[in-house]
C-alpha atoms as a PDB file:
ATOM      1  CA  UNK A   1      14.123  16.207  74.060  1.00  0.00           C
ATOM      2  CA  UNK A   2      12.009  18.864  75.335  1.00  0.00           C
ATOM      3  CA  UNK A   3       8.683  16.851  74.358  1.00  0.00           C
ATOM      4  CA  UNK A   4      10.007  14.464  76.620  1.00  0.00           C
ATOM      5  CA  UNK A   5      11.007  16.377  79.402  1.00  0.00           C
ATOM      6  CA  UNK A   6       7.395  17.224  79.225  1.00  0.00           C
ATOM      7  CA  UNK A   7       6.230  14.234  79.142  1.00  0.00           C
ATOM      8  CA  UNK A   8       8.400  13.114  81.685  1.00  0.00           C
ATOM      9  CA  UNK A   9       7.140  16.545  84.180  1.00  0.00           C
ATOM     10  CA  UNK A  10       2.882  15.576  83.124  1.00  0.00           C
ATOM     11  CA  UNK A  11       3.970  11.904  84.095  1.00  0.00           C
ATOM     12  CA  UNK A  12       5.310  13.124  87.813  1.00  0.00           C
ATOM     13  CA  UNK A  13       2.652  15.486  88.182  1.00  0.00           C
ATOM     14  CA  UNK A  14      -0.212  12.726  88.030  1.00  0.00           C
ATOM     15  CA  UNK A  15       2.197   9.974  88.771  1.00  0.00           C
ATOM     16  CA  UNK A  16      -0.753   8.921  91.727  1.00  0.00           C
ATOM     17  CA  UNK A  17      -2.996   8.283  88.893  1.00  0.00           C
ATOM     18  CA  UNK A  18      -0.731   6.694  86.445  1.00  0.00           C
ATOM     19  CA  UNK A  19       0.197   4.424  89.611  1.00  0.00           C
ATOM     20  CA  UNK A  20      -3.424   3.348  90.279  1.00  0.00           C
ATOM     21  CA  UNK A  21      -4.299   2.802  86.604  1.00  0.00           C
ATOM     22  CA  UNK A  22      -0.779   0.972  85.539  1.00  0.00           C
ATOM     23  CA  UNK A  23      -1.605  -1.482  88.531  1.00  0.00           C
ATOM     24  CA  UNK A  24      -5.387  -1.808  86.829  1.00  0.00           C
ATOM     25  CA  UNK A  25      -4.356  -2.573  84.039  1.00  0.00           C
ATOM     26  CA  UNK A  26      -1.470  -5.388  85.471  1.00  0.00           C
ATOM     27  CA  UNK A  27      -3.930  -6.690  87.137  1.00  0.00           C
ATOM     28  CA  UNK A  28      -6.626  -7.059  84.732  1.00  0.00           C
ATOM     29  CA  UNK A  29      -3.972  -8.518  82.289  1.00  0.00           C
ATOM     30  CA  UNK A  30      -3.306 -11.123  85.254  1.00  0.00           C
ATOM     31  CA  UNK A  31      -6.644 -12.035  85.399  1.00  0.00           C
ATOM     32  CA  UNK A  32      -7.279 -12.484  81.813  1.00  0.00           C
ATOM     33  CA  UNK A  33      -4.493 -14.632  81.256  1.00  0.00           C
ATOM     34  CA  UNK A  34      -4.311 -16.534  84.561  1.00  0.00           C
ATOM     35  CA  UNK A  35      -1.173 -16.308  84.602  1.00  0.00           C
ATOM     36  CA  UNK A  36       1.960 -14.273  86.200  1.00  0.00           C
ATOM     37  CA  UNK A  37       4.412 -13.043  84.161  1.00  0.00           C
ATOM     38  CA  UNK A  38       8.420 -14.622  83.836  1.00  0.00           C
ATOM     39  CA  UNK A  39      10.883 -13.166  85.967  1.00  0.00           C
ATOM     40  CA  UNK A  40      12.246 -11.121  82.833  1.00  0.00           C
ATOM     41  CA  UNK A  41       8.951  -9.407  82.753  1.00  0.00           C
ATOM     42  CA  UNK A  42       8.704  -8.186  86.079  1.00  0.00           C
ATOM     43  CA  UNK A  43      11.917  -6.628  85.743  1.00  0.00           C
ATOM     44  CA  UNK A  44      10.240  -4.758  82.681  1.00  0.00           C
ATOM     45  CA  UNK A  45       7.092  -4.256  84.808  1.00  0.00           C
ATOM     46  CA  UNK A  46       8.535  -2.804  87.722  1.00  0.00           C
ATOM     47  CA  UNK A  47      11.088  -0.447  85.469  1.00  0.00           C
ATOM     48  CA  UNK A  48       7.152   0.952  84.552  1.00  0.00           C
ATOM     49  CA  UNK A  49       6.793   1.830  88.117  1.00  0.00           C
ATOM     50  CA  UNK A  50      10.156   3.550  88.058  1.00  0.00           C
ATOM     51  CA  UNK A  51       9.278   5.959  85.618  1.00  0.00           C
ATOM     52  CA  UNK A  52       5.993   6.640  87.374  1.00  0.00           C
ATOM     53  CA  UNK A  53       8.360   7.509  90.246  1.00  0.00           C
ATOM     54  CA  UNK A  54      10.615   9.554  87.937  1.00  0.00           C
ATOM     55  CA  UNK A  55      13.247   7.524  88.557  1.00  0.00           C
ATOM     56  CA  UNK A  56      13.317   5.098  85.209  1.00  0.00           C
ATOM     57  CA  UNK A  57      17.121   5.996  84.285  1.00  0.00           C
ATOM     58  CA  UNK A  58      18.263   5.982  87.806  1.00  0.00           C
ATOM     59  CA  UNK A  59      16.463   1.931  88.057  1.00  0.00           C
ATOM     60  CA  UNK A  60      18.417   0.654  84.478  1.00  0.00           C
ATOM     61  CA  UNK A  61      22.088   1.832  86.413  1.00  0.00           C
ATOM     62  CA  UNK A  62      20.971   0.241  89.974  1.00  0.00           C
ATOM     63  CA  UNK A  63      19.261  -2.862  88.851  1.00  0.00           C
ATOM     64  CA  UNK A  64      20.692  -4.429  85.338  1.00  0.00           C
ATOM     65  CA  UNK A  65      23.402  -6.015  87.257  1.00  0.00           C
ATOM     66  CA  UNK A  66      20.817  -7.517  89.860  1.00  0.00           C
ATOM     67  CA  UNK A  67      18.294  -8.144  86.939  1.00  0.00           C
ATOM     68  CA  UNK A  68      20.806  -9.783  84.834  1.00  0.00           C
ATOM     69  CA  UNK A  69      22.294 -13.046  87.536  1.00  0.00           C
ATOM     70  CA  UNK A  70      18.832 -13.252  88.554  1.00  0.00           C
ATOM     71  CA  UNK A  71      17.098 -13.990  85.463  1.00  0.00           C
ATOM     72  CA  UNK A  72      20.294 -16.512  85.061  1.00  0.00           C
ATOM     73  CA  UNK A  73      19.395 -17.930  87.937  1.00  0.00           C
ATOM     74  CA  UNK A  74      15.859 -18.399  87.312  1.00  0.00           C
ATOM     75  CA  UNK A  75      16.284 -20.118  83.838  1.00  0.00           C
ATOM     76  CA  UNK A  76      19.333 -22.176  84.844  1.00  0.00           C
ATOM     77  CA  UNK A  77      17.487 -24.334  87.573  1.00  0.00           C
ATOM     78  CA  UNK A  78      16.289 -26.505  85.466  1.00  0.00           C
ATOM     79  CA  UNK A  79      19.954 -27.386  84.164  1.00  0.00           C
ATOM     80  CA  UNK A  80      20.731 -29.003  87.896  1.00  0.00           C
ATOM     81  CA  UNK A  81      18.974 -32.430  86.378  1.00  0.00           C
ATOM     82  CA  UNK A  82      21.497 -32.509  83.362  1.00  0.00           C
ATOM     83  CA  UNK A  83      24.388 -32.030  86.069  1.00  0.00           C
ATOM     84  CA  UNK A  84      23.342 -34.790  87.882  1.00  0.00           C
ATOM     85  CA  UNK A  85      23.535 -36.845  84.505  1.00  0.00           C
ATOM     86  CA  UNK A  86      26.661 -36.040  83.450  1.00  0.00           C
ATOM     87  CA  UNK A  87      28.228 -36.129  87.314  1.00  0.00           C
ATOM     88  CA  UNK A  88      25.987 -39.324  88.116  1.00  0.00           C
ATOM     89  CA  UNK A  89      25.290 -37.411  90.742  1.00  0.00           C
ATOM     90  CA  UNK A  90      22.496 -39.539  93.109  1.00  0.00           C
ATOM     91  CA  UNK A  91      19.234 -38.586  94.233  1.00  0.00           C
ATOM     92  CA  UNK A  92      18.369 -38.752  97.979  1.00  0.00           C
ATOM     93  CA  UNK A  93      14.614 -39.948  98.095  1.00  0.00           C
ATOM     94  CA  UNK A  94      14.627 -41.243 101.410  1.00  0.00           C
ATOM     95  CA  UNK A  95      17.180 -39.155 103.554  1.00  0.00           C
ATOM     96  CA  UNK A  96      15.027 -35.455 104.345  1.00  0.00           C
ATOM     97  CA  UNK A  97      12.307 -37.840 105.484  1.00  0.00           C
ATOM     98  CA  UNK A  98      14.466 -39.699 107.888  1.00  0.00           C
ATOM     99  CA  UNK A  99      15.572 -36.491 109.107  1.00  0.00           C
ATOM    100  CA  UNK A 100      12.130 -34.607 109.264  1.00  0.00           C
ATOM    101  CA  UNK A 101      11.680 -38.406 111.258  1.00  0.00           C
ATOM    102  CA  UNK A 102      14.371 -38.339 113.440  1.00  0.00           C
ATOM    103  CA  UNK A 103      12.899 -35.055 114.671  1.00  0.00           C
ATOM    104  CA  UNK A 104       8.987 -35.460 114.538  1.00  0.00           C
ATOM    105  CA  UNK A 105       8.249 -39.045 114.382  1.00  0.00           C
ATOM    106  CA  UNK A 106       5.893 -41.379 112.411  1.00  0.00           C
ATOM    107  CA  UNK A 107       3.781 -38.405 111.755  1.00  0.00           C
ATOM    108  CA  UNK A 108       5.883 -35.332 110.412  1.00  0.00           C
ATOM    109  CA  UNK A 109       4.439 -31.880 110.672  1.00  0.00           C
ATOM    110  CA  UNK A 110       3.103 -32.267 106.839  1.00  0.00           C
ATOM    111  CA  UNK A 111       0.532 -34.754 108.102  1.00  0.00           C
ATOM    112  CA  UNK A 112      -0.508 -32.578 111.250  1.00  0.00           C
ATOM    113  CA  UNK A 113      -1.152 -29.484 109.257  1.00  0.00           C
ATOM    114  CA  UNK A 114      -3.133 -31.790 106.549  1.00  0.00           C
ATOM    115  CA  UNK A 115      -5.433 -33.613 109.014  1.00  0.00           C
ATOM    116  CA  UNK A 116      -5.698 -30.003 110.480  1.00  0.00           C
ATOM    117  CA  UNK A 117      -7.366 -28.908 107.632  1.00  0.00           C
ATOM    118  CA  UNK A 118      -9.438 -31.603 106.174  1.00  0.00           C
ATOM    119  CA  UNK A 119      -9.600 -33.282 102.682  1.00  0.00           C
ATOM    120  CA  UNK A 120     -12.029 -30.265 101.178  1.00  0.00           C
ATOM    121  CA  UNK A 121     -10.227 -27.335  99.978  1.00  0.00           C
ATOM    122  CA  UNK A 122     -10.635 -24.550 102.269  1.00  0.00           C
ATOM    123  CA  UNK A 123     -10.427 -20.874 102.692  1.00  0.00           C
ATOM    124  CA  UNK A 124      -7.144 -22.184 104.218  1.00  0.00           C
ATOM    125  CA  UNK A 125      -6.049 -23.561 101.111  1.00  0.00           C
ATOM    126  CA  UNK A 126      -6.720 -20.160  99.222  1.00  0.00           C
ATOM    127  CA  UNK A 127      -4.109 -18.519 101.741  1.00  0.00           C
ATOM    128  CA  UNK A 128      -1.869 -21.333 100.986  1.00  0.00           C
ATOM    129  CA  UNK A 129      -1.862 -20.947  97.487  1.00  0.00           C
ATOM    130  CA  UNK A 130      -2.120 -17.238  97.174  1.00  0.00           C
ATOM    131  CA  UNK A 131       1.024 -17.728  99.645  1.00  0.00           C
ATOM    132  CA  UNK A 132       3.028 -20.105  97.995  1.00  0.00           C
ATOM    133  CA  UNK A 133       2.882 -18.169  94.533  1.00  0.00           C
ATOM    134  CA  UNK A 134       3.909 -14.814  96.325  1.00  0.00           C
ATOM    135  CA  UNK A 135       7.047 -16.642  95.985  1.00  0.00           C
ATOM    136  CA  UNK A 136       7.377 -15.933  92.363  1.00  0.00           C
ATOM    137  CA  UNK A 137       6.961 -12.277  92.497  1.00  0.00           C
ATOM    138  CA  UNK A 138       7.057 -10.569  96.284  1.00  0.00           C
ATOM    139  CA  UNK A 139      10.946 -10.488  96.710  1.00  0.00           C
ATOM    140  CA  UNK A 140      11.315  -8.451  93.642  1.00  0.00           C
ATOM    141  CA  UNK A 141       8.517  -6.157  94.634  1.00  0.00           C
ATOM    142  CA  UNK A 142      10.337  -6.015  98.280  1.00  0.00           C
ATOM    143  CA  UNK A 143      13.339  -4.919  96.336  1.00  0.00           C
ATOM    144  CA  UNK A 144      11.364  -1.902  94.718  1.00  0.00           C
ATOM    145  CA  UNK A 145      10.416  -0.680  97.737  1.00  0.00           C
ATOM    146  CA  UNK A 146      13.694  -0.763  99.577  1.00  0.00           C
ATOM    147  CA  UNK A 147      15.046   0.682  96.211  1.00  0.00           C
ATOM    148  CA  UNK A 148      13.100   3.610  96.684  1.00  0.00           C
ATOM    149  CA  UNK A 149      13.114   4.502 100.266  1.00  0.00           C
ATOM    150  CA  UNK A 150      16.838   3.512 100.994  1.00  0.00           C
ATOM    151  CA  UNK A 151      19.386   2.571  98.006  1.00  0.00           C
ATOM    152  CA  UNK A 152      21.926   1.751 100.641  1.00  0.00           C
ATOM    153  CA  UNK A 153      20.101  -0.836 102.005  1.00  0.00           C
ATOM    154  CA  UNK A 154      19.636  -1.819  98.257  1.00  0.00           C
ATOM    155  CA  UNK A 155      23.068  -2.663  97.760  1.00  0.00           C
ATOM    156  CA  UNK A 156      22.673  -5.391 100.449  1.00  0.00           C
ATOM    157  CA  UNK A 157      19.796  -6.513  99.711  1.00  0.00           C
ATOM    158  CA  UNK A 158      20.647  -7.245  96.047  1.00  0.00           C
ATOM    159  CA  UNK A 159      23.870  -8.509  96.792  1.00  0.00           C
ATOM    160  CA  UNK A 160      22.480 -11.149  99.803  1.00  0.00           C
ATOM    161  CA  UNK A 161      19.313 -12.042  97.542  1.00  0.00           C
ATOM    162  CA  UNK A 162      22.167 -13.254  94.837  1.00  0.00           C
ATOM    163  CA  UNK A 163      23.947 -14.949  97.607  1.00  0.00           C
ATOM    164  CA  UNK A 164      21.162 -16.811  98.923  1.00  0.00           C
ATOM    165  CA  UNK A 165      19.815 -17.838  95.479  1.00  0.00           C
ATOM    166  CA  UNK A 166      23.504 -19.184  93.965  1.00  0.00           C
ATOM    167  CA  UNK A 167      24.340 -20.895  97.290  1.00  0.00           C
ATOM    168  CA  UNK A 168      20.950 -22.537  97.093  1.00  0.00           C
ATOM    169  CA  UNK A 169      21.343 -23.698  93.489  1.00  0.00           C
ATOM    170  CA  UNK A 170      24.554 -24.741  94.580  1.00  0.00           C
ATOM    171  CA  UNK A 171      23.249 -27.198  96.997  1.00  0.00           C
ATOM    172  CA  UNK A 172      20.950 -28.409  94.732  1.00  0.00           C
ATOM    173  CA  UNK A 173      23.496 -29.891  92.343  1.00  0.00           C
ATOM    174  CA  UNK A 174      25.785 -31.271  94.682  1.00  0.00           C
ATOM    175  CA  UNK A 175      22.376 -32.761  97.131  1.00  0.00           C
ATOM    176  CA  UNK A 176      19.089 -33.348  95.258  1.00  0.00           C
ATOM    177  CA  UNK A 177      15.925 -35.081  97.620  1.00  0.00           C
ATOM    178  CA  UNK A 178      13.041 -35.958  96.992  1.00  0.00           C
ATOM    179  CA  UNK A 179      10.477 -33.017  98.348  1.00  0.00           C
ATOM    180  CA  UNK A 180       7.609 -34.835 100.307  1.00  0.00           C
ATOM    181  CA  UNK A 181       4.907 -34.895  97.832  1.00  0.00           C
ATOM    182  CA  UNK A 182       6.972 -37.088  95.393  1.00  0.00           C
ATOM    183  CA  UNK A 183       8.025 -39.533  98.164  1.00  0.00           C
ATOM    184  CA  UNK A 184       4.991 -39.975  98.566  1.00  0.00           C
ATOM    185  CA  UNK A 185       3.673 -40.215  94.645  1.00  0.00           C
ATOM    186  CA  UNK A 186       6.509 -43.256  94.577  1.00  0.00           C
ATOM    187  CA  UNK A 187       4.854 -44.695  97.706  1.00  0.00           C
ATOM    188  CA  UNK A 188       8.164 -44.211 100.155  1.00  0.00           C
ATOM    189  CA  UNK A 189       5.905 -42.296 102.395  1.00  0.00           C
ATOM    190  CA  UNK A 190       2.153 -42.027 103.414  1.00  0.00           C
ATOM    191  CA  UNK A 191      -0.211 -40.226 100.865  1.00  0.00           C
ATOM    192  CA  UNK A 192      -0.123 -36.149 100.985  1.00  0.00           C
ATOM    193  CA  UNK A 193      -3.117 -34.288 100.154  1.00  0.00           C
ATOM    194  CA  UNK A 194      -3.010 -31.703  97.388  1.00  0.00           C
ATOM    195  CA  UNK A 195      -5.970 -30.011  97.767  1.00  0.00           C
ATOM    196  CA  UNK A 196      -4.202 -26.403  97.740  1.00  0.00           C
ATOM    197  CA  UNK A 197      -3.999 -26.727  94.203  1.00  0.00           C
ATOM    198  CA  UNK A 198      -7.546 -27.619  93.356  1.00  0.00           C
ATOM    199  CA  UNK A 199      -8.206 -24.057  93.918  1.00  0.00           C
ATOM    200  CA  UNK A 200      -6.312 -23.788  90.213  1.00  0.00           C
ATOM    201  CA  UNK A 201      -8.300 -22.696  87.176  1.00  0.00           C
ATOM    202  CA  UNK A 202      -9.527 -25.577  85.447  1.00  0.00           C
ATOM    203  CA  UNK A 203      -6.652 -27.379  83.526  1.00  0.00           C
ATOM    204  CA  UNK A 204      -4.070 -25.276  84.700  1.00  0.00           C
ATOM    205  CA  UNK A 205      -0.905 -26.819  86.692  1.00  0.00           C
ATOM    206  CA  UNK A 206       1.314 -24.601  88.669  1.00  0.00           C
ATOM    207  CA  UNK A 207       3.968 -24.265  86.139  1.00  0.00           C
ATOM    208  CA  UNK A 208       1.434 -23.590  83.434  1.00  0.00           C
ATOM    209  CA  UNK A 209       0.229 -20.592  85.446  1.00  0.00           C
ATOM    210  CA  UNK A 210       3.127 -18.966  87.268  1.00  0.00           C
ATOM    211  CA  UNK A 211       5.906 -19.402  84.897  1.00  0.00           C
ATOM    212  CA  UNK A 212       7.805 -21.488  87.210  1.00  0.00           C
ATOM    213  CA  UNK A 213      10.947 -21.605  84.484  1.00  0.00           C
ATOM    214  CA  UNK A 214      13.721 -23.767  85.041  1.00  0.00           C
ATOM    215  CA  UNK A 215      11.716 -26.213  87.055  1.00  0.00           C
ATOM    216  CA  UNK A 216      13.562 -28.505  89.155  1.00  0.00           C
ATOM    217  CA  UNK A 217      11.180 -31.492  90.881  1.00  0.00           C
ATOM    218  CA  UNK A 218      14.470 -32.511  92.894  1.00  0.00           C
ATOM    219  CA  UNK A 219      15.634 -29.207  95.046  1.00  0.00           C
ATOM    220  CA  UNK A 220      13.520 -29.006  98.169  1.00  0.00           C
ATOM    221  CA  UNK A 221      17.070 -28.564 100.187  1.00  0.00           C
ATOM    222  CA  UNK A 222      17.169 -25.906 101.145  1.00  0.00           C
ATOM    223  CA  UNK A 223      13.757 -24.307 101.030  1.00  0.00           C
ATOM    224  CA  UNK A 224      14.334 -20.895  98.714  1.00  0.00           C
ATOM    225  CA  UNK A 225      10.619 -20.223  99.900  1.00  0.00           C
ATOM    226  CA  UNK A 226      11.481 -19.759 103.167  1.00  0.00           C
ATOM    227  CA  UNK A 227      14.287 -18.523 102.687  1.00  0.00           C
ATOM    228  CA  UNK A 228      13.589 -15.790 100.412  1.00  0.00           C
ATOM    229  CA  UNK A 229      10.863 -14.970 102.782  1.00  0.00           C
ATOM    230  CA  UNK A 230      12.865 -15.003 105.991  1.00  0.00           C
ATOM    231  CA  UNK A 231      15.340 -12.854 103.782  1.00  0.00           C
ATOM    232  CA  UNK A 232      12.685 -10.190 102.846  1.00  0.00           C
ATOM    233  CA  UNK A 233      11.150  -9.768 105.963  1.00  0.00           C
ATOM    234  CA  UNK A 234      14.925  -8.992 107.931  1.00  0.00           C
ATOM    235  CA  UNK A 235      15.462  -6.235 105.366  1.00  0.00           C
ATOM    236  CA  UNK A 236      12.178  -4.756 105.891  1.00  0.00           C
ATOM    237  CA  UNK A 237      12.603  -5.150 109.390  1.00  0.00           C
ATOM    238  CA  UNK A 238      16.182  -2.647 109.025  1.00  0.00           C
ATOM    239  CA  UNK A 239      14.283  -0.506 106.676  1.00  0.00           C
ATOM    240  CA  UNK A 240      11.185  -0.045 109.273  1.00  0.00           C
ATOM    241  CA  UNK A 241      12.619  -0.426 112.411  1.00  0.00           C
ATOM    242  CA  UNK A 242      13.796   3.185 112.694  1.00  0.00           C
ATOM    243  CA  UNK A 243      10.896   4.882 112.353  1.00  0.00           C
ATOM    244  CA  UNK A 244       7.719   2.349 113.488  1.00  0.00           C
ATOM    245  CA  UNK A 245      10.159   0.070 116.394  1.00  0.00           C
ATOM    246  CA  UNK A 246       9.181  -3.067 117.139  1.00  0.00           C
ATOM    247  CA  UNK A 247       5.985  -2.445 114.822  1.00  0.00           C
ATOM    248  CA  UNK A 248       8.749  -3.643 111.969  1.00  0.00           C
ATOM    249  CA  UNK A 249       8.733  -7.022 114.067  1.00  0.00           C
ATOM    250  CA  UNK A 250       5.445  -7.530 111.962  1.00  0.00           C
ATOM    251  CA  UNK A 251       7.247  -8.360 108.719  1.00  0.00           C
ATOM    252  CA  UNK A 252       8.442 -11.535 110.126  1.00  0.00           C
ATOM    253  CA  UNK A 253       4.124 -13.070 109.851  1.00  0.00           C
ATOM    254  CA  UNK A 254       5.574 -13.582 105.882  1.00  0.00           C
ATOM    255  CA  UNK A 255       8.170 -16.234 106.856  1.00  0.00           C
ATOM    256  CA  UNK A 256       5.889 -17.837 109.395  1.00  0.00           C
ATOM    257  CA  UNK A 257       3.277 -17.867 106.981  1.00  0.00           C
ATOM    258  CA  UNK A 258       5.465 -19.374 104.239  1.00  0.00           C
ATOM    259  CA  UNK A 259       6.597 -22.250 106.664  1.00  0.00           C
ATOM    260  CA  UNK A 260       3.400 -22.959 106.888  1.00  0.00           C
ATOM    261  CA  UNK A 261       2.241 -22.900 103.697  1.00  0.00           C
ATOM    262  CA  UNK A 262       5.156 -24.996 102.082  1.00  0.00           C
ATOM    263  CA  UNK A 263       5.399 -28.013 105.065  1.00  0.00           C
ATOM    264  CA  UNK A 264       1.384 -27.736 104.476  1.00  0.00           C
ATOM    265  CA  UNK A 265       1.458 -28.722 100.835  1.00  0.00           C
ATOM    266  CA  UNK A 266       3.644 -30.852 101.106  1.00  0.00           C
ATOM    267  CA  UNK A 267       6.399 -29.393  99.177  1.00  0.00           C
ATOM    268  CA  UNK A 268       8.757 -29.060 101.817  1.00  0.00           C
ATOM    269  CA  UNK A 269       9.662 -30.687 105.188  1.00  0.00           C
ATOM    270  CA  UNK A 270      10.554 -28.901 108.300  1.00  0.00           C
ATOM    271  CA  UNK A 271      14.586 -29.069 107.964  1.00  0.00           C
ATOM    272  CA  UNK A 272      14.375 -27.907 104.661  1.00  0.00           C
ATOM    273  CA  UNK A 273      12.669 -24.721 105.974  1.00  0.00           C
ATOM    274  CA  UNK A 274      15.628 -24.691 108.641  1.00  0.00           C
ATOM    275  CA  UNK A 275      18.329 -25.028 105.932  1.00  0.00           C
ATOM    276  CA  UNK A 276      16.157 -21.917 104.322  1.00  0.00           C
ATOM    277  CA  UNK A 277      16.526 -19.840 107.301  1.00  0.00           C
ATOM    278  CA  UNK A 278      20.046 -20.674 108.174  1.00  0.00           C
ATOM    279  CA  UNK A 279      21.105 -20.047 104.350  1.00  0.00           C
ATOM    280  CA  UNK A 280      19.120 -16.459 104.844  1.00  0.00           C
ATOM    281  CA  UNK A 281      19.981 -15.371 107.738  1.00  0.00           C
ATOM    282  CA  UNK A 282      23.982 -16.345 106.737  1.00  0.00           C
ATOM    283  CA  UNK A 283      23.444 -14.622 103.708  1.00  0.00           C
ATOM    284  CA  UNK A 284      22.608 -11.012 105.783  1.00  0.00           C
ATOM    285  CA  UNK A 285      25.564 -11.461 107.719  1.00  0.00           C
ATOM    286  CA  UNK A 286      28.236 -12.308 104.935  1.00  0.00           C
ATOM    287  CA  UNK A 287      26.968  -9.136 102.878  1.00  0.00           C
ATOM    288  CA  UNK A 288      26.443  -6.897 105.493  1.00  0.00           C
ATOM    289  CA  UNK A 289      30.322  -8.018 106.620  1.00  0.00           C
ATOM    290  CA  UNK A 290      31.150  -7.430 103.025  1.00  0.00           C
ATOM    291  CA  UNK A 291      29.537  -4.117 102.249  1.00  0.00           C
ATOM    292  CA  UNK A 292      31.090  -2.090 105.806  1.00  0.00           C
ATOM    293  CA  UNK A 293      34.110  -2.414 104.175  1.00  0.00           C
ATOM    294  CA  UNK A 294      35.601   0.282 102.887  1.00  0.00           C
ATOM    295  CA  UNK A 295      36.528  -0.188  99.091  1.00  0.00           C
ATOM    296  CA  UNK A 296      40.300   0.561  99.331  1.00  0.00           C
ATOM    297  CA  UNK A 297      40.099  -2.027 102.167  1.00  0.00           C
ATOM    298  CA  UNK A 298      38.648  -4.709 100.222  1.00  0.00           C
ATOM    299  CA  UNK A 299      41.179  -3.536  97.463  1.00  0.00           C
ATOM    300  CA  UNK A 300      44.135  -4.065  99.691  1.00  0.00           C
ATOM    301  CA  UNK A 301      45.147  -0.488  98.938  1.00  0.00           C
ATOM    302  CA  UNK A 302      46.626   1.270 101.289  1.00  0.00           C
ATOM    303  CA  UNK A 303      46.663   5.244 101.435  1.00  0.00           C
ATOM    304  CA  UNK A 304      50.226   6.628 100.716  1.00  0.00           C
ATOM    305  CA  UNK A 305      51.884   8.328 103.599  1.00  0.00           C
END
């Protein structure tokens, strides 16, 4: 025990350098393998960081609940297809594109962003991608950092992260769409350009290189990407706001960006990015609701007089 307490004291002395050359080495790994690691992993990856920090016991008690339903979540997606077997549950290919319609016209914001751009991948397309796989990885990271800087504010944002992920697999059983791009690969709408993923190492697709486990083609409604994102950047605006003011505003470039990026590549329309921000932004309040009361309250226990 005492070699480890030593350990543990050398480890929190140089815990800037450890930092720098743990990252390195992620990184490095990363680059070798072109590939990110599985949700499971980061949890194991970031738990690194916590004992950098000093704080590696203190992470198992706080997170293993949060770790736990999430990595559920993650693998589980994929199941939504085999519900729609067994509840002959139908597909709507044509209805988010007679919505996104109803509101944009002929030519939905997809197109205007794509003939925007051009048909050559661009540094535009770099941000796009580098954007759209922050996704897989930059909520969990958020998470650290509120973890460490304010475990209060940890509590909700575990709690509304959960929320917003289960009521969004939810949704996806009981109302699978077709996302744009697949519309249009069965010809109900106008070609989409993929160019954002020619920027991909050579024979790689995007599940082969991020991990995207439990994969599910048919859940575009409503968009977790922006929703997730519009999520983050509200709890970084509480955790900021205090101390830099309307600075903390700032966070809110990740959602826009994200919108962007996922109407852009056409793996999203418009109102799914609305249903992502109305799920989010419901998700805050129920929680926050939730966690100001008091636990005999929520109990039903009332003091004795």
């Amino acid at each position: 025990m005492e070699i480890l307490g030593n350990i543990q004291e050398f480890i929190k002395k140089y815990k800037w350098f450890f930092f720098s050359f743990y990252t390195v080495v992620l990184l490095y790994l990363i680059f070798v393998t072109k590939r990110l690691p599985s949700p499971d992993i980061i949890f194991v990856i970031i738990w690194g960081y916590a004992v950098i920090f000093g704080q590696g016991k203190k992470f198992v008690l706080d997170w293993w609940p949060f770790a736990i339903l999430f990595i559920i979540y993650e693998y589980s997606r994929g199941a939504a297809s085999l519900i729609h077997e067994i509840f002959n549950i139908s597909v709507h290919k044509e209805t988010l594109y007679i919505w996104e319609k109803a509101l944009f016209g002929e030519n939905i914001p997809t197109y205007w962003f794509q003939d925007l751009v051009g048909n050559i991948p661009t540094v535009i397309d770099v941000f796009a991608f580098v954007m759209y796989t922050s996704f897989f990885w930059f909520a969990v990271v958020a998470a650290f950092i509120i973890w460490i800087f304010n475990k209060k504010l940890f509590t909700e944002f575990k709690l509304g992260y959960l929320f917003l992920s289960y009521a969004g697999y939810i949704t996806y059983i009981l109302f699978p769409a077709y996302p744009p791009w697949l519309a249009a690969e069965e010809g109900i709408i106008q070609p989409i350009k993929r160019t954002v993923w020619e920027v991909l190492p050579a024979g790689k697709s995007v599940t082969a290189v991020f991990h995207e486990v439990g994969y599910n083609p048919v859940a575009p409604f409503p968009s977790l990407h922006c929703g997730w994102a519009v999520f983050v950047a509200i709890m970084f605006d509480r955790l900021l706001q205090k101390k830099f003011g309307l600075w903390a505003k700032l966070s809110y470039l990740y959602p826009v960006a994200m919108i962007f990026t996922v109407v852009y590549t056409g793996d999203h329309y418009i109102v799914d990015a609305i249903a992502g921000i109305i799920y989010a932004f419901a998700s805050v309040w129920i929680v926050s609701k939730i966690c100001r009361i008091k636990p005999k309250k929520l109990l039903n226990i009332n003091k004795s007089k």
